[in-house]
C-alpha atoms as a PDB file:
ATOM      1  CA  UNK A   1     -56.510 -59.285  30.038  1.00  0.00           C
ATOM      2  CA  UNK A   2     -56.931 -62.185  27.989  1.00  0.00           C
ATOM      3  CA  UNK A   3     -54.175 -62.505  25.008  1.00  0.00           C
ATOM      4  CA  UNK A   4     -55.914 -60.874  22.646  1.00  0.00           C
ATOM      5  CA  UNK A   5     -59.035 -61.231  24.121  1.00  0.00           C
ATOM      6  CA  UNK A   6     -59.500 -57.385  23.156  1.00  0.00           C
ATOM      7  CA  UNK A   7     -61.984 -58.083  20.706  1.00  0.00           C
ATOM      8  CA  UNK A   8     -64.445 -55.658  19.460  1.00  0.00           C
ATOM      9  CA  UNK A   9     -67.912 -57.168  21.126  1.00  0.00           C
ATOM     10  CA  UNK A  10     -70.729 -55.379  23.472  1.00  0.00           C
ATOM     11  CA  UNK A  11     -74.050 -55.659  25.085  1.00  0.00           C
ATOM     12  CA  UNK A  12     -76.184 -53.448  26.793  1.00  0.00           C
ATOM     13  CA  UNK A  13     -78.448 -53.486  30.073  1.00  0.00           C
ATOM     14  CA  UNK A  14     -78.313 -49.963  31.899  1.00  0.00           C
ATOM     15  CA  UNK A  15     -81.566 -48.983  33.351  1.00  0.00           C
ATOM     16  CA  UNK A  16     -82.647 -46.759  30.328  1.00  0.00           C
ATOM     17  CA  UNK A  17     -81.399 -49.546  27.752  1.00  0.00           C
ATOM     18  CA  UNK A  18     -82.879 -52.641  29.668  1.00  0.00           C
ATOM     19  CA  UNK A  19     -86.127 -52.254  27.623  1.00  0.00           C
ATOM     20  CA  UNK A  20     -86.670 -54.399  24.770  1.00  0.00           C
ATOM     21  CA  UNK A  21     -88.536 -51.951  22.823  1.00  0.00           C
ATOM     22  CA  UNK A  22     -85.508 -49.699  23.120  1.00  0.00           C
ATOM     23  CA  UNK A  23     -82.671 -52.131  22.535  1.00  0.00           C
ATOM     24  CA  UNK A  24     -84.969 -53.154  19.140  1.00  0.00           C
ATOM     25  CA  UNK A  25     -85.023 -49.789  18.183  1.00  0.00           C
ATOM     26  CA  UNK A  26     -81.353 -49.348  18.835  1.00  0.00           C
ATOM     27  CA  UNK A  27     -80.659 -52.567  17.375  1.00  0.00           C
ATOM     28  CA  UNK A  28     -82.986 -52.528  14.215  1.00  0.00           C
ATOM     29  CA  UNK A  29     -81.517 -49.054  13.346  1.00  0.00           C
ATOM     30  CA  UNK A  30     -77.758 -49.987  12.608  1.00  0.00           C
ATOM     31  CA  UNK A  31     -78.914 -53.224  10.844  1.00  0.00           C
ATOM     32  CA  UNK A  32     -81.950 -51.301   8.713  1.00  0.00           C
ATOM     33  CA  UNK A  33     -78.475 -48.942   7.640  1.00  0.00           C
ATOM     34  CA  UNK A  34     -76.370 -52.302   7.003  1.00  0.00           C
ATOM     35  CA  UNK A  35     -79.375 -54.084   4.914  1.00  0.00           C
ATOM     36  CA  UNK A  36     -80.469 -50.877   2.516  1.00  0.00           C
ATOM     37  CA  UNK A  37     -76.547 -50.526   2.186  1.00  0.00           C
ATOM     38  CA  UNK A  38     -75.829 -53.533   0.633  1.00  0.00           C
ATOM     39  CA  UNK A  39     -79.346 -53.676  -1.381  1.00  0.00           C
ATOM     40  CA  UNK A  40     -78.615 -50.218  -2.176  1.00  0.00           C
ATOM     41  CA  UNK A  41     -75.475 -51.369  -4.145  1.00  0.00           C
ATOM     42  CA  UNK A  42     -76.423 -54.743  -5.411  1.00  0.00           C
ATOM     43  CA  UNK A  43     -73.545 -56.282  -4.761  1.00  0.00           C
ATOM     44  CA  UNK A  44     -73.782 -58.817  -2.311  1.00  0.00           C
ATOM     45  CA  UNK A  45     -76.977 -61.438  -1.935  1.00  0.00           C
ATOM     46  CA  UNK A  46     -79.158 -59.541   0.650  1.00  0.00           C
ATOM     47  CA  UNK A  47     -79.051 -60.531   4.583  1.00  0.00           C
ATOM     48  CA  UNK A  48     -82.831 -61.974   4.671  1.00  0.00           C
ATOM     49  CA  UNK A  49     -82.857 -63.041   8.506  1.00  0.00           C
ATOM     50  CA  UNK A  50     -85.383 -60.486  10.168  1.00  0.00           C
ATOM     51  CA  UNK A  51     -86.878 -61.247  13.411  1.00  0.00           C
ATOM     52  CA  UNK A  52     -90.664 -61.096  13.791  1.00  0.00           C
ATOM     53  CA  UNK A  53     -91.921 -58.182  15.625  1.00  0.00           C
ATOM     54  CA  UNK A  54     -88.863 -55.812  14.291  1.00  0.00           C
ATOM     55  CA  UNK A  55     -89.093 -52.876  12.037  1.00  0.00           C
ATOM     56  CA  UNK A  56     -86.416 -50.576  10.237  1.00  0.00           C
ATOM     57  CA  UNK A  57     -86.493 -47.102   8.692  1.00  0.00           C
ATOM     58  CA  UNK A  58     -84.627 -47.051   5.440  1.00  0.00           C
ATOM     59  CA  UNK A  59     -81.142 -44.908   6.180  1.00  0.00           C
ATOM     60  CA  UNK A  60     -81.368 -41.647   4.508  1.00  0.00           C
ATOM     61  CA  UNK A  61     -79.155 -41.669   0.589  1.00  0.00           C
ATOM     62  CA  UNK A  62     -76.239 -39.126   2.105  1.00  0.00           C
ATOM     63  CA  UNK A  63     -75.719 -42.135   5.035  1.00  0.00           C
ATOM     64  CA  UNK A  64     -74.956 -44.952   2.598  1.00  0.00           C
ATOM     65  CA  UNK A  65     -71.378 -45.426   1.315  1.00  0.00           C
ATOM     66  CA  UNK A  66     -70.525 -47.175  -1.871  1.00  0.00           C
ATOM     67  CA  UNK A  67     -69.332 -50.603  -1.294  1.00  0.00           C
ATOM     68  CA  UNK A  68     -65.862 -51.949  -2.763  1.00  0.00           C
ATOM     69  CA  UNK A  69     -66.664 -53.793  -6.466  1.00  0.00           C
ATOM     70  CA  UNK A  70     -64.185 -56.614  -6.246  1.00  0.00           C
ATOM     71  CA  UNK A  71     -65.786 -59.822  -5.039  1.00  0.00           C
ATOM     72  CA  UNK A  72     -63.011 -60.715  -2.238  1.00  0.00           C
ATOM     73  CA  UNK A  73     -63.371 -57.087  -0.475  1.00  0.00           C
ATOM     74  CA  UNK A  74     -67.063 -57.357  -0.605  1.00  0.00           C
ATOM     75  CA  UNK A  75     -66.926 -60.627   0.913  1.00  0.00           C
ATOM     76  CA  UNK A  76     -64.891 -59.569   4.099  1.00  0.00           C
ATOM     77  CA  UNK A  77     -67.610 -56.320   3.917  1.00  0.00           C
ATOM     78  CA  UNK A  78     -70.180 -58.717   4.052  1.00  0.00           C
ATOM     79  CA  UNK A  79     -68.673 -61.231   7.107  1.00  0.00           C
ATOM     80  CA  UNK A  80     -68.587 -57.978   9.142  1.00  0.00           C
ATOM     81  CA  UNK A  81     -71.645 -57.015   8.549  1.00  0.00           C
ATOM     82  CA  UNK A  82     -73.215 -60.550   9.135  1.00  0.00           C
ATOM     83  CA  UNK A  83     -71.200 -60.882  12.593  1.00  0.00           C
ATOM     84  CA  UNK A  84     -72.313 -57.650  13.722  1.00  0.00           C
ATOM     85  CA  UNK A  85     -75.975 -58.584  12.737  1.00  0.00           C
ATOM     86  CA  UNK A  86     -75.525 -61.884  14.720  1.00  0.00           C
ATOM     87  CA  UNK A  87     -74.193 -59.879  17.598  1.00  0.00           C
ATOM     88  CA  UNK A  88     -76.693 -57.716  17.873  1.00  0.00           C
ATOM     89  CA  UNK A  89     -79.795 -60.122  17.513  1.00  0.00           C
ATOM     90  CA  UNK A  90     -77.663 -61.622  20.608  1.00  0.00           C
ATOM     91  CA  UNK A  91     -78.027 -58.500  22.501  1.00  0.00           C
ATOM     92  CA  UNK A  92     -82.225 -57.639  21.641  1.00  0.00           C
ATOM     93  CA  UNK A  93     -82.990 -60.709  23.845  1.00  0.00           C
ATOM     94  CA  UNK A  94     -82.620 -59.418  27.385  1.00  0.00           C
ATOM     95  CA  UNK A  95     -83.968 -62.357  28.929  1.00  0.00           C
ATOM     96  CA  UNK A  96     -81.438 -65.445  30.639  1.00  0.00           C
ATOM     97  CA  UNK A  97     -78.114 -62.793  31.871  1.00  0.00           C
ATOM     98  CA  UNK A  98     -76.337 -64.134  35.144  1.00  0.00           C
ATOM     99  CA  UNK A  99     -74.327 -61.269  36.727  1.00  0.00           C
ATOM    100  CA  UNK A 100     -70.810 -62.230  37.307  1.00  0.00           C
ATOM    101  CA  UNK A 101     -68.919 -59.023  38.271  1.00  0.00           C
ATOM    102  CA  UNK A 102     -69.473 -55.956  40.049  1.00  0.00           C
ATOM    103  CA  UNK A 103     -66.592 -53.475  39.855  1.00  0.00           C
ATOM    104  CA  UNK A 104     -66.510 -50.724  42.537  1.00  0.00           C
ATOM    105  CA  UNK A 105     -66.107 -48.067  39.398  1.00  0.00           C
ATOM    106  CA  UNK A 106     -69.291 -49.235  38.413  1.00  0.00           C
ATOM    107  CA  UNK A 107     -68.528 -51.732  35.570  1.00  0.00           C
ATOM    108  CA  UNK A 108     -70.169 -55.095  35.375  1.00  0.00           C
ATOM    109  CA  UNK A 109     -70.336 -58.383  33.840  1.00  0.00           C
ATOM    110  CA  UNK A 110     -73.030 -60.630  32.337  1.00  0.00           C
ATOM    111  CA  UNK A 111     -73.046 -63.732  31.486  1.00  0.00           C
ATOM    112  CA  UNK A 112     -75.487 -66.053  29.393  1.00  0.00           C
ATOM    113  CA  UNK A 113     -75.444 -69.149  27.272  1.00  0.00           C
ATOM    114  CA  UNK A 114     -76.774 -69.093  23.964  1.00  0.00           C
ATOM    115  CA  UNK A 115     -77.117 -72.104  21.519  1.00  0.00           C
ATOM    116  CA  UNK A 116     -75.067 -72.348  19.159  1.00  0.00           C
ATOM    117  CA  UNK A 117     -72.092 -69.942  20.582  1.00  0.00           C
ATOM    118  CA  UNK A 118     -71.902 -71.012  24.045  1.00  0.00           C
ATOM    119  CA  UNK A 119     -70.829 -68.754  27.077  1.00  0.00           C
ATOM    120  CA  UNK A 120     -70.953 -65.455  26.094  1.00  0.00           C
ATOM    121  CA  UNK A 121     -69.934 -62.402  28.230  1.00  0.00           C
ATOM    122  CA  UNK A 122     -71.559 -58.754  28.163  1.00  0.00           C
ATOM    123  CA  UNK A 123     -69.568 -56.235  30.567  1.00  0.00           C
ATOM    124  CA  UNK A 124     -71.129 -52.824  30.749  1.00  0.00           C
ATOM    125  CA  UNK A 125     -69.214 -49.799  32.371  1.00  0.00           C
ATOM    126  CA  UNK A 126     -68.408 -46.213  31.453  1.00  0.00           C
ATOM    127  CA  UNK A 127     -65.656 -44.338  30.556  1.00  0.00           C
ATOM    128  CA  UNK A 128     -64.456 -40.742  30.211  1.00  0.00           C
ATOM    129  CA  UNK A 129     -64.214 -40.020  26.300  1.00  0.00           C
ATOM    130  CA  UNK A 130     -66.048 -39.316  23.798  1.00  0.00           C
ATOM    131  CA  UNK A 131     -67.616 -41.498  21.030  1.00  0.00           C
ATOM    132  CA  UNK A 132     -65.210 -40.074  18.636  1.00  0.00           C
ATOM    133  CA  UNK A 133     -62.088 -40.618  20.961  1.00  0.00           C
ATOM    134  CA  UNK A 134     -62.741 -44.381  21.965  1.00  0.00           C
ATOM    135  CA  UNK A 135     -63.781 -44.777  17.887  1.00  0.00           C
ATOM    136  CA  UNK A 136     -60.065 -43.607  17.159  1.00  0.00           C
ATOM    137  CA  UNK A 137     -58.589 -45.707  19.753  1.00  0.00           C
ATOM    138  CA  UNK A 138     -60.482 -48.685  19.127  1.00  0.00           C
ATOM    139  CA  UNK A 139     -60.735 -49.259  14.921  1.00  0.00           C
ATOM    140  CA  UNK A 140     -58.663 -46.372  13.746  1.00  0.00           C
ATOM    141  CA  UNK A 141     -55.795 -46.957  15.547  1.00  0.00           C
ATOM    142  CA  UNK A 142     -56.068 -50.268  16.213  1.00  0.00           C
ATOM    143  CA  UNK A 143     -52.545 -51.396  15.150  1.00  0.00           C
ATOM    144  CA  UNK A 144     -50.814 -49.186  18.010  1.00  0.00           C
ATOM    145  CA  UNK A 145     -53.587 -51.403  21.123  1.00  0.00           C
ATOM    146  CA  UNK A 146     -50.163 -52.659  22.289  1.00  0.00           C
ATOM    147  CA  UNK A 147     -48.567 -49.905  23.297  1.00  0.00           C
ATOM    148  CA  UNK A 148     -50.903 -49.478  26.325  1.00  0.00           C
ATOM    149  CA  UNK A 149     -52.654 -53.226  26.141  1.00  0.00           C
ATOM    150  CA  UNK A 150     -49.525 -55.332  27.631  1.00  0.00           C
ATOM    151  CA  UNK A 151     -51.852 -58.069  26.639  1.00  0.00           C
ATOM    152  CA  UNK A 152     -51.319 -57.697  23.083  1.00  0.00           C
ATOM    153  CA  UNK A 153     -48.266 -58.337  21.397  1.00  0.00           C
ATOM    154  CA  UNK A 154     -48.863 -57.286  17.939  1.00  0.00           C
ATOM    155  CA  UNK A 155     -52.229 -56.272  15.618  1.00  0.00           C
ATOM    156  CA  UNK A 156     -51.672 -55.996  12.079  1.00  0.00           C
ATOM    157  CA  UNK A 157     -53.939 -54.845   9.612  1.00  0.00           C
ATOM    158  CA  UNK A 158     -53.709 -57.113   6.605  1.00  0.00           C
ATOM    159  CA  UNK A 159     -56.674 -55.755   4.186  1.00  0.00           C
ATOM    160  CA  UNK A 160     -58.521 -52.261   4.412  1.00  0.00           C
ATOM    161  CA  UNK A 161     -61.694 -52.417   2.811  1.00  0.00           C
ATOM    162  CA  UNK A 162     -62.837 -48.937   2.586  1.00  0.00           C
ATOM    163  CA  UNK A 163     -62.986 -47.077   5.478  1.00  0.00           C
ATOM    164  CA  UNK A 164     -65.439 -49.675   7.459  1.00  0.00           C
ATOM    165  CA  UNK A 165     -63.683 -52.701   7.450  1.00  0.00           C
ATOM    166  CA  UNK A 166     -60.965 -53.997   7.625  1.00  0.00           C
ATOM    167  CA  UNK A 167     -59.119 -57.958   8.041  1.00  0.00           C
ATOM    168  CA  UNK A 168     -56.469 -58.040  11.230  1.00  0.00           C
ATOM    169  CA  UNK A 169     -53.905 -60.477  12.897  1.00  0.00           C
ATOM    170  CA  UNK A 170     -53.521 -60.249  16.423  1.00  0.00           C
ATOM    171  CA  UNK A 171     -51.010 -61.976  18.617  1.00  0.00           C
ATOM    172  CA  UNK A 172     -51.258 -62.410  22.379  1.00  0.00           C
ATOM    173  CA  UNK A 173     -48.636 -61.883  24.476  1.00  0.00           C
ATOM    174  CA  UNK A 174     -47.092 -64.012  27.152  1.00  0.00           C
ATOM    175  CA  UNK A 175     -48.209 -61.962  30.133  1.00  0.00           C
ATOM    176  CA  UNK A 176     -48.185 -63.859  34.013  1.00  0.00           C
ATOM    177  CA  UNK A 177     -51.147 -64.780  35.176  1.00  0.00           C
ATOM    178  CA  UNK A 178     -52.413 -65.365  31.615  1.00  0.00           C
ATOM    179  CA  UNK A 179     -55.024 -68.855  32.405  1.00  0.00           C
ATOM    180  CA  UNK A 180     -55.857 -69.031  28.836  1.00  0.00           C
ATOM    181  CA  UNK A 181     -52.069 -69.071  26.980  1.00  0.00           C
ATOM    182  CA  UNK A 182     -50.869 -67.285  23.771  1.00  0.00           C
ATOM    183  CA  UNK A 183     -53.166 -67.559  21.101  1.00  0.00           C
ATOM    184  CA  UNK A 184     -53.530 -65.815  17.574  1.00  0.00           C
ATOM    185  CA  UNK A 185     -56.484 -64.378  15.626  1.00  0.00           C
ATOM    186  CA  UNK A 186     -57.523 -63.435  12.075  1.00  0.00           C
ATOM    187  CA  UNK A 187     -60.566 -61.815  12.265  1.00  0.00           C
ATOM    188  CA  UNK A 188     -62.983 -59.046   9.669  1.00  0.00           C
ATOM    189  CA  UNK A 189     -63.707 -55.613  11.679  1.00  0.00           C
ATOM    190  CA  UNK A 190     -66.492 -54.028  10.855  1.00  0.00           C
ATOM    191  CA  UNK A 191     -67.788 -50.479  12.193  1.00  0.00           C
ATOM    192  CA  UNK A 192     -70.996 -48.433  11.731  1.00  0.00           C
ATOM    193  CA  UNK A 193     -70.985 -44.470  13.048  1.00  0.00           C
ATOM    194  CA  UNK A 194     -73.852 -42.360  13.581  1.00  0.00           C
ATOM    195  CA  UNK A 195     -74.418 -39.169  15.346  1.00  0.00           C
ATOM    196  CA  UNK A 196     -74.000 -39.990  18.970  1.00  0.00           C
ATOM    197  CA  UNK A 197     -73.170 -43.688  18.269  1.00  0.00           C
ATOM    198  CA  UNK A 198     -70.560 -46.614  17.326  1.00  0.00           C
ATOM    199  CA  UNK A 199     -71.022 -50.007  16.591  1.00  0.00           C
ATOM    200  CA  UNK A 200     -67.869 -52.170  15.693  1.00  0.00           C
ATOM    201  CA  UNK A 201     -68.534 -55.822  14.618  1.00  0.00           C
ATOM    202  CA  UNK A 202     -66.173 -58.287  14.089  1.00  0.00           C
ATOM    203  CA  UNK A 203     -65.849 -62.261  13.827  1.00  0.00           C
ATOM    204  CA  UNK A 204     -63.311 -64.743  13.184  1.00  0.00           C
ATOM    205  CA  UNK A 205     -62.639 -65.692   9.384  1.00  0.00           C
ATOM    206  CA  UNK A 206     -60.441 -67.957   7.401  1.00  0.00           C
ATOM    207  CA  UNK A 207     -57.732 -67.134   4.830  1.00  0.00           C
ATOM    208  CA  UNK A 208     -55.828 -69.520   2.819  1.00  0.00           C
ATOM    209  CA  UNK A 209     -53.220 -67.070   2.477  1.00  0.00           C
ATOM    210  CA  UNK A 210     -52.638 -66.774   6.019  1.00  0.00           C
ATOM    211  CA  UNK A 211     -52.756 -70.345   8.058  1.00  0.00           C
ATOM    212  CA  UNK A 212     -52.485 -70.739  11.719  1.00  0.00           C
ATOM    213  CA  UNK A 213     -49.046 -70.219  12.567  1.00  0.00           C
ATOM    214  CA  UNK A 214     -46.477 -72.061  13.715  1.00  0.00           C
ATOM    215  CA  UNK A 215     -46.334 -71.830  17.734  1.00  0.00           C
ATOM    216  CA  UNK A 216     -49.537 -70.507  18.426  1.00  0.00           C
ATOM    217  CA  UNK A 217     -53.374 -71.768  18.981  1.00  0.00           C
ATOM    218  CA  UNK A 218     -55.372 -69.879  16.939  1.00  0.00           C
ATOM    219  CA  UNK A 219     -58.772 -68.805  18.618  1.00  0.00           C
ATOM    220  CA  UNK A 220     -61.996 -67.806  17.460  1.00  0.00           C
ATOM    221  CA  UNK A 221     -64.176 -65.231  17.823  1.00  0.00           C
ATOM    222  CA  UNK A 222     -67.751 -65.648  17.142  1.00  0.00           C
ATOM    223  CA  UNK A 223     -70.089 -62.547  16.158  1.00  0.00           C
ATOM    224  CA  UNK A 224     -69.172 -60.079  18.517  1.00  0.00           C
ATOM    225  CA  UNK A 225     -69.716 -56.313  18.816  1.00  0.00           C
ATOM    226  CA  UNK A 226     -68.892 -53.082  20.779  1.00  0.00           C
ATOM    227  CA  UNK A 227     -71.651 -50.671  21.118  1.00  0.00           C
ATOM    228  CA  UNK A 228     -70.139 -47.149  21.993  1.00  0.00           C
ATOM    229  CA  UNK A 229     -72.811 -44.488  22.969  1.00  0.00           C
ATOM    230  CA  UNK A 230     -72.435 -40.929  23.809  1.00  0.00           C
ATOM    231  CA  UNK A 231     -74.236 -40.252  27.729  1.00  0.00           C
ATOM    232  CA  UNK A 232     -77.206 -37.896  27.068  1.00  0.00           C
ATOM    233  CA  UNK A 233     -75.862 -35.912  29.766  1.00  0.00           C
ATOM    234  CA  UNK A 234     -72.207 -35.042  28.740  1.00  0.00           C
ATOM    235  CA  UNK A 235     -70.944 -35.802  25.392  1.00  0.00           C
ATOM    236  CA  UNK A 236     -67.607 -36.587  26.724  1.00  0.00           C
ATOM    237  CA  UNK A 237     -68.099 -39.559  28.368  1.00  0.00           C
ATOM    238  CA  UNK A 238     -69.620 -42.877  26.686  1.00  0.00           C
ATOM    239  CA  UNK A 239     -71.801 -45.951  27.837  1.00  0.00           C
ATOM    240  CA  UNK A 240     -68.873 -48.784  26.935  1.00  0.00           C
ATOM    241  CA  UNK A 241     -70.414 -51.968  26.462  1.00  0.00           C
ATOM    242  CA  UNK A 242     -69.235 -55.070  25.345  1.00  0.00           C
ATOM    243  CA  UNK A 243     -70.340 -59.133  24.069  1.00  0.00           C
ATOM    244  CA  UNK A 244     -67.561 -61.138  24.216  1.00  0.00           C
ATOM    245  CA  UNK A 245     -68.397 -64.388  22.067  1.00  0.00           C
ATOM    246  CA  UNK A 246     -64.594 -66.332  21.551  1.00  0.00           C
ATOM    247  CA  UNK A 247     -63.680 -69.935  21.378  1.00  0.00           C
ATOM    248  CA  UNK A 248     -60.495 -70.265  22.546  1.00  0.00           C
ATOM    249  CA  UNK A 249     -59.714 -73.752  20.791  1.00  0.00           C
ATOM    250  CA  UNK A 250     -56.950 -75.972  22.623  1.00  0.00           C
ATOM    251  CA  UNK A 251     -57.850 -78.446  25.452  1.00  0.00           C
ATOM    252  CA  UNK A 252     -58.590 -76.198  28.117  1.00  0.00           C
ATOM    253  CA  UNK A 253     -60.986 -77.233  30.900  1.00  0.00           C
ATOM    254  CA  UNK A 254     -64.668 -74.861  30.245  1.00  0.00           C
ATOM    255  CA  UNK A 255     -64.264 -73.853  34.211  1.00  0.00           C
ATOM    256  CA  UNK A 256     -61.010 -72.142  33.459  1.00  0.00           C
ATOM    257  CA  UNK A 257     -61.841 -70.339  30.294  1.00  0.00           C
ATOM    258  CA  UNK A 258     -64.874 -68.821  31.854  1.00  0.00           C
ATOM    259  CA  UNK A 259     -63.037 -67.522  34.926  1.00  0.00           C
ATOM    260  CA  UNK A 260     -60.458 -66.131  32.346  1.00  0.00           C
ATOM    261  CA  UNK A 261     -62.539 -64.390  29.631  1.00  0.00           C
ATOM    262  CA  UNK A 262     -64.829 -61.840  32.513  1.00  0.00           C
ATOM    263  CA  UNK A 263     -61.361 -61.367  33.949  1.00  0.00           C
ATOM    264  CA  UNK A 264     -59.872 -60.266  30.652  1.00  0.00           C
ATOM    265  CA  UNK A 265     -62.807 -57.540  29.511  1.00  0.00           C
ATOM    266  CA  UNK A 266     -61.894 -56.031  33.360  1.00  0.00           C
ATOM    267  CA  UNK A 267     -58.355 -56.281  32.393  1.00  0.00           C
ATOM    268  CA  UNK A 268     -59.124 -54.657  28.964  1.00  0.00           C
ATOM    269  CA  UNK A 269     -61.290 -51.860  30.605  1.00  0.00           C
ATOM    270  CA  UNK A 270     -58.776 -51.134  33.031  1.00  0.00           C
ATOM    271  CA  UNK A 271     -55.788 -50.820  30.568  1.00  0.00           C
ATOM    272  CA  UNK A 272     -58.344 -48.609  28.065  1.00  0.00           C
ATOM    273  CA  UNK A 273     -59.058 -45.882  31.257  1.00  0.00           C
ATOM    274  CA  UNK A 274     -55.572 -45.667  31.828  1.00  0.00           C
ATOM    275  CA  UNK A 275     -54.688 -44.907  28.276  1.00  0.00           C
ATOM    276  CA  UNK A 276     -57.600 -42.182  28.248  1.00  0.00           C
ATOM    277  CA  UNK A 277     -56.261 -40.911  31.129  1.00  0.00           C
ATOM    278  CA  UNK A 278     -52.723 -40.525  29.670  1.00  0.00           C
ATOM    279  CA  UNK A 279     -53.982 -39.009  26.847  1.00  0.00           C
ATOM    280  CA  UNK A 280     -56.433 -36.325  28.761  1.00  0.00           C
ATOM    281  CA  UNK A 281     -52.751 -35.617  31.113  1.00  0.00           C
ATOM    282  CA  UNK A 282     -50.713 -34.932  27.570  1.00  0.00           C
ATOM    283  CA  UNK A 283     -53.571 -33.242  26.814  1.00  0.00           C
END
């Protein structure tokens, strides 16, 4: 996989998803539950950009969680909640996706250029754990991806805001193969879990605190999200699927960094099924 490609970004296009009308409804209901969150609290200037055509029902009171009062945590609350907005207006439009990759296990890539962001990458596949399980793995636990990611050197949670978001450092690590090179990321994580579903957001963001560091080009990913949904027909196993939105700064050639980025969400996929797989054998 990509050094630290493993970013949390998604799209969607199996059969009973590749309808607008259902990806809007999918769509429109995490970002009704972001919207009335924040309005809710009156803490942060409201998200106004709506698309035409798109409506939300307001989350019920029990759903909505306080956000953080002080100004710099409800800034990073409001980044991730603005990338994963972006990233899922990406996803509603279903029209312009290239297929790339075909796995044999069933997994597969999409590509599509969008202005403003570039080449951005959807993979799609399926994998055997729950929502809750892959949620653990994925934002929980996040700091311990490189034990079983040999992709990743280090992640390092720098801020918890809540229990929602949070701000992380990640490291690449100097793997063969690697076309892309070690780069480093700060980047605001952002998730959003309802009954049968998990969207985690996330974007690249700047801190004065924490400069690029010495040694390393530090990428950039754009709005990205991960959309983890439970299969209708067995709990334990989830619909995985991924937009991968990164600029990976530097000089590379665009022919090399779009071979390397599908490659890397296979990579990534590969390295998460053998993790679940260790962790179903310990059991």
């Amino acid at each position: 996989m990509l050094p630290a490609v493993v970013k949390l970004c998604c799209g969607i296009s199996y059969p009973h998803l590749r309808s607008l009308t259902g990806l809007k409804r999918t769509a429109v209901a995490v970002i009704g539950q972001e919207l009335t969150h924040l309005q809710r609290w009156g803490r942060v200037q409201h998200l106004n950009r709506t698309h035409s055509g798109l409506k939300h029902n307001e989350p019920k009171h029990e759903d909505i969680k306080p956000v953080p009062s002080k100004e710099d945590q409800l800034l990073y609350v409001r980044q991730g909640q603005e990338a994963m907005r972006k990233a899922l207006c990406m996803l509603e439009d279903t029209q312009g996706w290239k297929l790339e990759i075909t796995e044999s296990e069933g997994d597969e890539i999409c590509s599509k250029v969008i202005p403003g962001a570039g080449k951005v990458f959807r993979l799609e596949a399926v994998l055997d754990a729950s929502v809750d399980e892959l949620y653990d793995i994925l934002f929980v636990r996040v700091e311990e991806m490189h034990r079983w990611n040999p992709s990743i050197k280090h992640i390092k949670v720098l801020k918890h805001v809540g229990a929602e978001t949070i701000v992380t450092h990640e490291v690449s690590a100097e793997t063969a193969g690697n076309l892309i090179g070690q780069r480093d990321f700060l980047c605001v994580r952002h998730s959003c879990k309802q009954k049968s579903r998990v969207y985690l957001g996330g974007a690249a963001i700047q801190l004065e605190s924490f400069p690029p560091q010495a040694g390393f080009v530090r990428a950039e990913d754009g709005p990205t999200c991960i959309i983890i949904q439970a299969l209708d027909e067995d709990l334990g196993r989830s619909r995985f699927t991924w937009l991968l939105n990164m600029d990976v700064k530097g000089w590379l050639p665009k022919s090399i960094v779009n071979q390397a980025l599908p490659r890397a969400q296979l990579d990534f996929t590969r390295h998460l099924r053998r993790r679940l797989t260790a962790s179903a054998t310990l059991g």
